[in-house]
Protein backbone atom coordinates (compact mmCIF):
# COMPACT_ATOMS: atom_id res chain seq x y z
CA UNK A 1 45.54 -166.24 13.91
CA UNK A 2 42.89 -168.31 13.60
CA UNK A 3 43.17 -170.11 16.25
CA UNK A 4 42.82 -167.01 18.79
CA UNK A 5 39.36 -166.40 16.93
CA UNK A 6 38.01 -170.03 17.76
CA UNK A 7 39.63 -170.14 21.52
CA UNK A 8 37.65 -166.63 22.01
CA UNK A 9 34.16 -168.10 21.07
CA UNK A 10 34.63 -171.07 22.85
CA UNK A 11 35.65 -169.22 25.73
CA UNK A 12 32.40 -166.50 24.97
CA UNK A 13 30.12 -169.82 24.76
CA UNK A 14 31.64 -171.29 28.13
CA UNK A 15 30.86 -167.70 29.95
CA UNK A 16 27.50 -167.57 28.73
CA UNK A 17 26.38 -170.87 29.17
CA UNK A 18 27.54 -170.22 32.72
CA UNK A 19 26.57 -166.29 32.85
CA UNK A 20 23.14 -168.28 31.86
CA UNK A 21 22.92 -170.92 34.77
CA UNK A 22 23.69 -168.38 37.01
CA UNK A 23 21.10 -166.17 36.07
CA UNK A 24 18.05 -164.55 38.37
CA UNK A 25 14.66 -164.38 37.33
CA UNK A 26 12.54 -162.36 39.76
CA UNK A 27 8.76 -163.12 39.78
CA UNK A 28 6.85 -160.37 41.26
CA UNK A 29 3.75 -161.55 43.81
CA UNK A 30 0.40 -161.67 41.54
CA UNK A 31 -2.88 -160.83 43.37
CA UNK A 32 -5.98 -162.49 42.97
CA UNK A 33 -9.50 -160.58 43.35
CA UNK A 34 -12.81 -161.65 42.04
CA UNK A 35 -12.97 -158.95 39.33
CA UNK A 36 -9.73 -160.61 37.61
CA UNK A 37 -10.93 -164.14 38.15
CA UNK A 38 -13.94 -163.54 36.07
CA UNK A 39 -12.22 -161.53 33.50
CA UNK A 40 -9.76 -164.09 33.17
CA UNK A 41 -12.80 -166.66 32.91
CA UNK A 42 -14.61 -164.60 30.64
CA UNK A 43 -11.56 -164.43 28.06
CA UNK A 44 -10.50 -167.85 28.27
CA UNK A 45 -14.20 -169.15 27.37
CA UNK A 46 -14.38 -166.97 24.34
CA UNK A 47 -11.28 -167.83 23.15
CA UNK A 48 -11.69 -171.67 23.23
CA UNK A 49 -15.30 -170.65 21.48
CA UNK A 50 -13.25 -168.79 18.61
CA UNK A 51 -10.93 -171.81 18.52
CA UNK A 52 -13.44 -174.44 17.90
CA UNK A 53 -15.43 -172.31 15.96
CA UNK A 54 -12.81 -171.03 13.43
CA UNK A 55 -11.02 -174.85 13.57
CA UNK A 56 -9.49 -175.91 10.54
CA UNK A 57 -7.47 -179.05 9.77
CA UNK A 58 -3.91 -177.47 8.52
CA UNK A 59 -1.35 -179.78 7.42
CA UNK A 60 1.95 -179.38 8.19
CA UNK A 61 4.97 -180.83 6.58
CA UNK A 62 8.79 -180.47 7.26
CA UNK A 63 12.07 -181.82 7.64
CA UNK A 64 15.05 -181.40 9.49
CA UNK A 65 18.59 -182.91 9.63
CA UNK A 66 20.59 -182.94 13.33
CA UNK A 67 24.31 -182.99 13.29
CA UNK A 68 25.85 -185.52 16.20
CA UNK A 69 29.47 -185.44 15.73
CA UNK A 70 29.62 -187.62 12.05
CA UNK A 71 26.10 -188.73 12.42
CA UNK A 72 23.22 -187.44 10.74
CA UNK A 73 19.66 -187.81 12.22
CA UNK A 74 17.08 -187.16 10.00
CA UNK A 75 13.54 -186.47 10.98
CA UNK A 76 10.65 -185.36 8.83
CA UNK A 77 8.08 -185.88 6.19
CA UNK A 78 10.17 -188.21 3.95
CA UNK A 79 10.12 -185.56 0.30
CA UNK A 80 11.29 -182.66 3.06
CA UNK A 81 13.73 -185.08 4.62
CA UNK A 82 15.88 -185.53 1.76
CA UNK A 83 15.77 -182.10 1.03
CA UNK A 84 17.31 -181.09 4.08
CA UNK A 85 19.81 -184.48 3.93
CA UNK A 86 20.91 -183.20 0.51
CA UNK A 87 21.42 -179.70 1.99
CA UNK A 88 23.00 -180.87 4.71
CA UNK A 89 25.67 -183.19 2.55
CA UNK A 90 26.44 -179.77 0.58
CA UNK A 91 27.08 -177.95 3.67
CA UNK A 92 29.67 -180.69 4.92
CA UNK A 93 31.45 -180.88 1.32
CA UNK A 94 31.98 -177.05 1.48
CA UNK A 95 32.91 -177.17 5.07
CA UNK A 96 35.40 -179.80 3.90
CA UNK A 97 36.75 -178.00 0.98
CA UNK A 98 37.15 -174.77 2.89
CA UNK A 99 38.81 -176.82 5.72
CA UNK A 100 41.70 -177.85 3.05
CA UNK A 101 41.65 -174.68 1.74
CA UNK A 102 42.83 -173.12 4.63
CA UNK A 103 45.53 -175.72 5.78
CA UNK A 104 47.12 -174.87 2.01
């Protein structure tokens, strides 16, 4: 029974993956006149003035953990790091144990 579930999702992830390649994006023809050049101007100079006047140095610290096949690649600040390693060896141990659970 199971194995119908897992068939239909790959199948759903095949179709739209390809429903996705095959996909149309229309772009509609822009205009340019001199009244939207300026206003465009005009709004992109005040809002590099309210950047650099409003600039503060934020720190930013994360970690992450990316899954290829039985390797883990680990990337981040090194205390969020092994965070996300030690999540991320939790998660496989109860994907394990579930695994056996269901082939009882």
């Amino acid at each position: 029974m199971l194995w119908i579930l897992a068939l239909a999702l790959i199948i759903l992830g095949l179709f739209l993956i390809i429903r996705g390649l095959t996909e149309e994006v229309k772009i509609e023809p822009y205009e340019i006149t001199p009244d939207v050049v300026e206003d465009d101007f005009k709004s992109l100079e005040e809002e590099f003035e309210e950047k650099h006047i409003q600039k503060k140095k934020r720190e930013v610290k994360a970690g992450g953990v990316v899954l290829i096949g039985p390797i883990p690649i680990v990337f981040g600040d090194s205390k969020y790091a092994v965070y996300a390693l030690i999540l991320t060896i939790v998660l496989m141990i109860m994907s394990i144990i579930l695994l056996l659970s269901l082939s009882l």
